[in-house]
Protein backbone atom coordinates (compact mmCIF):
# COMPACT_ATOMS: atom_id res chain seq x y z
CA UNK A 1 0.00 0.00 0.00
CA UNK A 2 1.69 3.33 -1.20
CA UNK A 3 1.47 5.88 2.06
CA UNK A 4 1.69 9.58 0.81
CA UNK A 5 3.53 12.30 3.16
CA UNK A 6 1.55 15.11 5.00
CA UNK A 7 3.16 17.68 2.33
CA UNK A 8 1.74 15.09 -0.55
CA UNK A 9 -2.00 15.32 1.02
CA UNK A 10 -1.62 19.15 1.71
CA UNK A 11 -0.56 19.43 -2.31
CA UNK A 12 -3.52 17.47 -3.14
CA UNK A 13 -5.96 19.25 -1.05
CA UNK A 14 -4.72 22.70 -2.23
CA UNK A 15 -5.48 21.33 -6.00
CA UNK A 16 -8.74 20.43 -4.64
CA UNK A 17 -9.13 24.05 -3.54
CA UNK A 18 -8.00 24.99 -6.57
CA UNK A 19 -10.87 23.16 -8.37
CA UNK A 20 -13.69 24.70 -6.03
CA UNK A 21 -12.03 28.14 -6.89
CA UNK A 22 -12.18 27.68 -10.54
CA UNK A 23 -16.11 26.44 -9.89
CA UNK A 24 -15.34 22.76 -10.99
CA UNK A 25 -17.64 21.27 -8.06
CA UNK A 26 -17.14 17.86 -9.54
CA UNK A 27 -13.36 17.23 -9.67
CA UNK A 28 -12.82 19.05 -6.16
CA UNK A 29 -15.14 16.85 -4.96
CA UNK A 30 -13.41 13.59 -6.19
CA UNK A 31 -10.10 15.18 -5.87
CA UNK A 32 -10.85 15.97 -1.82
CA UNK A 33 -12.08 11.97 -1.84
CA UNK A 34 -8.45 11.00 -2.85
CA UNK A 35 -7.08 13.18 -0.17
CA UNK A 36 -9.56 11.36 2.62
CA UNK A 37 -8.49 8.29 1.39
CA UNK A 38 -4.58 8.92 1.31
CA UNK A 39 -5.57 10.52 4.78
CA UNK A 40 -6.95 7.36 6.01
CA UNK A 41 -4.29 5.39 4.77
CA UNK A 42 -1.37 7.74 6.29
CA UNK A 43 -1.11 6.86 9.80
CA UNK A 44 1.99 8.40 10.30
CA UNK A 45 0.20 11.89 10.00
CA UNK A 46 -0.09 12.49 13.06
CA UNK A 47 0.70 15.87 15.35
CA UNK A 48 0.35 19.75 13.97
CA UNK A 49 0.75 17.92 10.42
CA UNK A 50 -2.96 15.96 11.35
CA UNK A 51 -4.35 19.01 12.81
CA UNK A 52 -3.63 20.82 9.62
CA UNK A 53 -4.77 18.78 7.26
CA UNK A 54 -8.07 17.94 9.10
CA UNK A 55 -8.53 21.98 9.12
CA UNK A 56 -8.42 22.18 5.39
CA UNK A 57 -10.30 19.57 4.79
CA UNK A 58 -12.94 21.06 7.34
CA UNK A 59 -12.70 24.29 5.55
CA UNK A 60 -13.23 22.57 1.95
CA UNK A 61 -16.42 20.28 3.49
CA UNK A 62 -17.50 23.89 4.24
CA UNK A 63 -16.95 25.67 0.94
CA UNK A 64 -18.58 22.43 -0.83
CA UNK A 65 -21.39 22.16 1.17
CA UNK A 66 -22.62 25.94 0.29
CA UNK A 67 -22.66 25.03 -3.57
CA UNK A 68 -25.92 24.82 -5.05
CA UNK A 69 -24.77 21.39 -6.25
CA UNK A 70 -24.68 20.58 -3.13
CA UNK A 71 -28.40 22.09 -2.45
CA UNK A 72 -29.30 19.93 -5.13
CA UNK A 73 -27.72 16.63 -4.64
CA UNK A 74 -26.91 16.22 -1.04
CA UNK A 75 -29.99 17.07 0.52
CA UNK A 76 -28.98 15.40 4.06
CA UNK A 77 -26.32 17.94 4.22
CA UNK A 78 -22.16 17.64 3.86
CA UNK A 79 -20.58 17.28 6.70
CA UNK A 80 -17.17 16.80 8.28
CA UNK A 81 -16.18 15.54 11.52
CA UNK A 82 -12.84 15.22 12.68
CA UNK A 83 -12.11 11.42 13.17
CA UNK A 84 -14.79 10.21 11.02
CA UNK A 85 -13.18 10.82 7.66
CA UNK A 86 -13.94 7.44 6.54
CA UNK A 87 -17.81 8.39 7.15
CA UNK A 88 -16.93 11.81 4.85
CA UNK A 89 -15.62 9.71 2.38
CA UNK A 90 -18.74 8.05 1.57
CA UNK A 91 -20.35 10.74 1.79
CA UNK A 92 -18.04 12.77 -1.07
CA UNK A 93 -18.39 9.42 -2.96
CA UNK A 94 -21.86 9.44 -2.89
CA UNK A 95 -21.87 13.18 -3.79
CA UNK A 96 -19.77 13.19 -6.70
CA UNK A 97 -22.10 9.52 -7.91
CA UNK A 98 -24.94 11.94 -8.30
CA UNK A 99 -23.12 14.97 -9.98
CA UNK A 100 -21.84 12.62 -12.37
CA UNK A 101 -25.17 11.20 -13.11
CA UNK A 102 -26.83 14.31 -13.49
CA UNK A 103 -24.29 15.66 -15.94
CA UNK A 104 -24.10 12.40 -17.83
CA UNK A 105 -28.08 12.68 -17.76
CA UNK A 106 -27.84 16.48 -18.82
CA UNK A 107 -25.33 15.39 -21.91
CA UNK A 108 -27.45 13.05 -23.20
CA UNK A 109 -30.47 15.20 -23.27
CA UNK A 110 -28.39 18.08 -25.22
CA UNK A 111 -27.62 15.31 -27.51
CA UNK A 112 -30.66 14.18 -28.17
CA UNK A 113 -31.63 17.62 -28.42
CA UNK A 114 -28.48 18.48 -30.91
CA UNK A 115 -30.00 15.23 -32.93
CA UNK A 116 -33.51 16.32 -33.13
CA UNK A 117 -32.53 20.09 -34.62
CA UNK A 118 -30.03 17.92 -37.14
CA UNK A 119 -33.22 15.82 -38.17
CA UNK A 120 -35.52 19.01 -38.47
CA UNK A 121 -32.57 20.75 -40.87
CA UNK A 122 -32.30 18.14 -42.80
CA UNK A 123 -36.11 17.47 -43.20
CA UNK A 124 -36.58 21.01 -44.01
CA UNK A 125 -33.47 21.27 -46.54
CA UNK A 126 -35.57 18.36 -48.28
CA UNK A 127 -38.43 20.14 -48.76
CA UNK A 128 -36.94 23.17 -49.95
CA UNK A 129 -34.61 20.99 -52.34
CA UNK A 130 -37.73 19.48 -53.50
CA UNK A 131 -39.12 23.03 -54.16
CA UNK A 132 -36.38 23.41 -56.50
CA UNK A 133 -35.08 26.01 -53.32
CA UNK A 134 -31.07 25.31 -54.49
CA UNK A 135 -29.90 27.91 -51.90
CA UNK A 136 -32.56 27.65 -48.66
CA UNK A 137 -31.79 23.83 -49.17
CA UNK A 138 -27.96 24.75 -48.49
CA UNK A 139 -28.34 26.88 -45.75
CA UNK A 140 -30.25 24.06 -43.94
CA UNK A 141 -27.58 21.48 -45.16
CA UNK A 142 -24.75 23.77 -43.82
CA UNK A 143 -26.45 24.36 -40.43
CA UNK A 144 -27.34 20.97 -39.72
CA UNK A 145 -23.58 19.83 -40.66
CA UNK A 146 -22.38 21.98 -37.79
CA UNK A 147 -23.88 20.70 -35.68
CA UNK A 148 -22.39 17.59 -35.99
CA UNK A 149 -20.26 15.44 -34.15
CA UNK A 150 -19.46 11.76 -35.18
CA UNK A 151 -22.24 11.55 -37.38
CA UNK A 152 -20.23 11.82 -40.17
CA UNK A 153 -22.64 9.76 -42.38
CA UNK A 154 -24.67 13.07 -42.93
CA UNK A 155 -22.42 14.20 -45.39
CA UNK A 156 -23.15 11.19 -47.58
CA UNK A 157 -26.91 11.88 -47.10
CA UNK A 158 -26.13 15.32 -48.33
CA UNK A 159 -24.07 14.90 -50.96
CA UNK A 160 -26.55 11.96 -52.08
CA UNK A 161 -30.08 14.31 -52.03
CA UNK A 162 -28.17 16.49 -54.04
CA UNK A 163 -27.53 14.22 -56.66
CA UNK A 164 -30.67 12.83 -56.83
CA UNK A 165 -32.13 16.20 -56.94
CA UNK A 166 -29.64 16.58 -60.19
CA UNK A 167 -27.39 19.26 -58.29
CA UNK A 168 -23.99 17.29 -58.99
CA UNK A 169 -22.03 20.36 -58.67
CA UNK A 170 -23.32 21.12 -54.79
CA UNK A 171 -23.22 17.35 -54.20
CA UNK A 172 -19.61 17.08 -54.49
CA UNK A 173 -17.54 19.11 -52.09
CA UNK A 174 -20.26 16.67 -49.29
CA UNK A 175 -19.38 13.69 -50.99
CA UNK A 176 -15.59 14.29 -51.01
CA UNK A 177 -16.06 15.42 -47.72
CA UNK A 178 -17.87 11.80 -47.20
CA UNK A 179 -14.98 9.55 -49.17
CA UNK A 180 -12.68 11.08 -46.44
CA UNK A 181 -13.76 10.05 -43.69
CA UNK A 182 -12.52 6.93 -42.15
CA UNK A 183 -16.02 4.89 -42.12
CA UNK A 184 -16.49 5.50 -45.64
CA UNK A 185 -18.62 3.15 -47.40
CA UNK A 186 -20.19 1.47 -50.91
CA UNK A 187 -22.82 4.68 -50.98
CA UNK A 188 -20.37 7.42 -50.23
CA UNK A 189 -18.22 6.05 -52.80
CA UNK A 190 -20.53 5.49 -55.75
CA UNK A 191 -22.07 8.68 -55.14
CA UNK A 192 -18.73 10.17 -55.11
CA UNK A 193 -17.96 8.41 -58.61
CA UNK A 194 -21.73 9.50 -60.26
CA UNK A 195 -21.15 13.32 -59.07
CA UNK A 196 -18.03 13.56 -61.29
CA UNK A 197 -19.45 12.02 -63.94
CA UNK A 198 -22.61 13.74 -63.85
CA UNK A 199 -20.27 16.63 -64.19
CA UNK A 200 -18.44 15.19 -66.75
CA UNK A 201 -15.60 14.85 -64.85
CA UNK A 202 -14.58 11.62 -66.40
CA UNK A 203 -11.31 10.85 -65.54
CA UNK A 204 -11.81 11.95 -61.90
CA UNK A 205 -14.58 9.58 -61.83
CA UNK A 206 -12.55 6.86 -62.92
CA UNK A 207 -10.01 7.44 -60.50
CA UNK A 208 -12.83 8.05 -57.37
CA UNK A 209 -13.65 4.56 -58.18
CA UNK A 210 -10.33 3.32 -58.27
CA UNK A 211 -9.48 4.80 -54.90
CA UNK A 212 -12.91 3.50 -53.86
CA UNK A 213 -12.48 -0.07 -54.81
CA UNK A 214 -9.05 0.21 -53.09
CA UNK A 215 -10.09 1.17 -50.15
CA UNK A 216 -13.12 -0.98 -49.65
CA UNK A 217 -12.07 -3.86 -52.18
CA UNK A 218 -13.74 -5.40 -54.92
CA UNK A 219 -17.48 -3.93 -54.82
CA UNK A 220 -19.69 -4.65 -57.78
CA UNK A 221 -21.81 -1.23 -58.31
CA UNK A 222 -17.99 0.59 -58.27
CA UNK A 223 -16.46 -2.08 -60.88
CA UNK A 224 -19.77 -1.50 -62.86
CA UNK A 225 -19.56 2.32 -62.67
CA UNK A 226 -15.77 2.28 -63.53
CA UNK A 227 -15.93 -0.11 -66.54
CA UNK A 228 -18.72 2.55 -67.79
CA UNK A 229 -16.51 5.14 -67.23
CA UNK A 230 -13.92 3.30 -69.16
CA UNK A 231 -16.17 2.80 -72.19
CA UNK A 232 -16.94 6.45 -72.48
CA UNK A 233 -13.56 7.26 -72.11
CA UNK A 234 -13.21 4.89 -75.10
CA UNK A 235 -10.96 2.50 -73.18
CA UNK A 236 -12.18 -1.21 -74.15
CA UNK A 237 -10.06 -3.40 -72.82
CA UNK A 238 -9.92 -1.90 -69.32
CA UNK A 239 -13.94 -1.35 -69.19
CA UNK A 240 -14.72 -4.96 -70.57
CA UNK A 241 -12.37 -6.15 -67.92
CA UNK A 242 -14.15 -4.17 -65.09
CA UNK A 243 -17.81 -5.47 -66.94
CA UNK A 244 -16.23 -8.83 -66.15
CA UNK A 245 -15.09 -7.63 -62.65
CA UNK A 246 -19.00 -6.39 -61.80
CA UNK A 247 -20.03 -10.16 -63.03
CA UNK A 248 -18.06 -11.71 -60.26
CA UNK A 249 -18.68 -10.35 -57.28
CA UNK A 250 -20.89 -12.11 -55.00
CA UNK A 251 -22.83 -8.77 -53.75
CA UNK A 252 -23.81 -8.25 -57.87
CA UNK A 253 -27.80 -8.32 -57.77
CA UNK A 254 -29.79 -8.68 -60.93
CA UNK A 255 -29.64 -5.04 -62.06
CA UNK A 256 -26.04 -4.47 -61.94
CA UNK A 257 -26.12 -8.30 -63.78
CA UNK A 258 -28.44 -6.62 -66.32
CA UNK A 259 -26.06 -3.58 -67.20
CA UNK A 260 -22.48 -5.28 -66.89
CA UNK A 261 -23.87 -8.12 -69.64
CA UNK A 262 -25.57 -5.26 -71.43
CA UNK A 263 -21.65 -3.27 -71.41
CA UNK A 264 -20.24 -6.66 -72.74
CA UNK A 265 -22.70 -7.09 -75.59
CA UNK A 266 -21.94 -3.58 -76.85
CA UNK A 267 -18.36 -3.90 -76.77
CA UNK A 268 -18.75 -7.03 -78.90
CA UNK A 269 -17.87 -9.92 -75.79
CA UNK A 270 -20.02 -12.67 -75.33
């Protein structure tokens, strides 16, 4: 058992101080529960040294107890006796239990709360993209983006109404913004690819799928949208072999079937 020094607890109550002076309730609370506890388990502080430290500690149970956290959360009071610091020390534990569940309690409602205004942003961006409302749509899309925090799968829903609402060139800077992120998926990539294309941004295109493909490995929609990228760009061999590529993936579904056979045929394969 590691037995700290009366100058070690006195340091560690003045930093508990110091937290109560800079209105941190929480932390001097838990850092005044490791100075009990090195207390208790420091029997060689004994003298003026014990005296001292039981005065500070009297003084801080003081302080504390005045807070309104403590008016909130420690309605059967805080206080210190001298010789019953063990007693105190469930009683700071106890106290700092309930300030950390109320602020734990207290983040999660200003999440949900962040959440819900990211939800109504979107929803109305939507209805003013549908209105054919390029720039209110924006302003909603920027707003609600702010306000995000690891939910960095809204820029793929951006970038992707966007494109679907035929506004490739304000889809992209959300879908590179998307392909960068480390979670990246199929959608973000695709999406990625078809806003450089519908731009005519062929080349780029191409290579979006390449990186995309690297990245996630062999997908079937990006070999499918590369090998058409490769036709246009009049590149046979390379788009037949991606055709092929889209044929033999296991996630290939009956549509992307449909087009990669329909890519061969043109191209003159079999």
């Amino acid at each position: 058992m590691f037995v700290s020094t009366a100058k070690e607890v006195m340091e560690n109550l003045a930093r508990a101080k110091g937290y109560f002076h800079r209105h941190d309730v929480p932390r001097a609370v838990l850092a005044l529960a490791h100075v009990l506890k090195e207390f208790l388990e420091s029997p060689q502080i004994v003298g003026r040294d014990k005296q001292t430290i039981q005065m500070t500690v009297a003084e801080l149970a003081q302080l504390l107890g005045r807070t309104e956290e403590a008016q909130e959360f420690m309605l059967e009071g805080l206080l210190y006796e001298r010789g019953k610091e063990k007693s105190f020390l469930k009683d700071c534990a106890t106290f700092y239990k309930r300030l950390d569940a109320a602020a734990k309690a207290e983040q999660e409602a200003q999440t949900q709360a962040r959440k819900l205004r990211m939800d109504r942003l979107m929803l109305r961006g939507g209805k003013f993209l549908a209105a054919g409302r390029l720039a209110e749509a924006l302003q909603c899309y920027d707003e609600a983006a702010s306000l995000h925090h690891d939910e960095d799968i809204i820029f793929t829903m951006i970038g992707r109404r966007l494109l679907e609402a035929e506004a490739s060139e304000a889809a992209l800077p959300w879908l590179a913004k998307a392909v960068a992120t480390k979670d990246a998926n199929i959608t973000a990539w695709l999406a990625y690819g078809q806003a450089l294309k519908a731009q005519n941004r062929i080349e780029d295109a191409a290579q979006a799928c390449r990186d995309g493909l690297e990245r996630l490995g062999p997908r079937a929609e990006l070999h499918l949208l590369l090998a058409q990228l490769e036709e246009q760009a009049g590149r046979k061999p390379e788009a037949l072999s991606q055709y092929a590529a889209a044929l033999e993936q296991p996630d290939t579904d009956s549509l992307v079937r449909g087009k990669a056979l329909a890519g061969r045929k043109r191209l003159g394969a079999s």
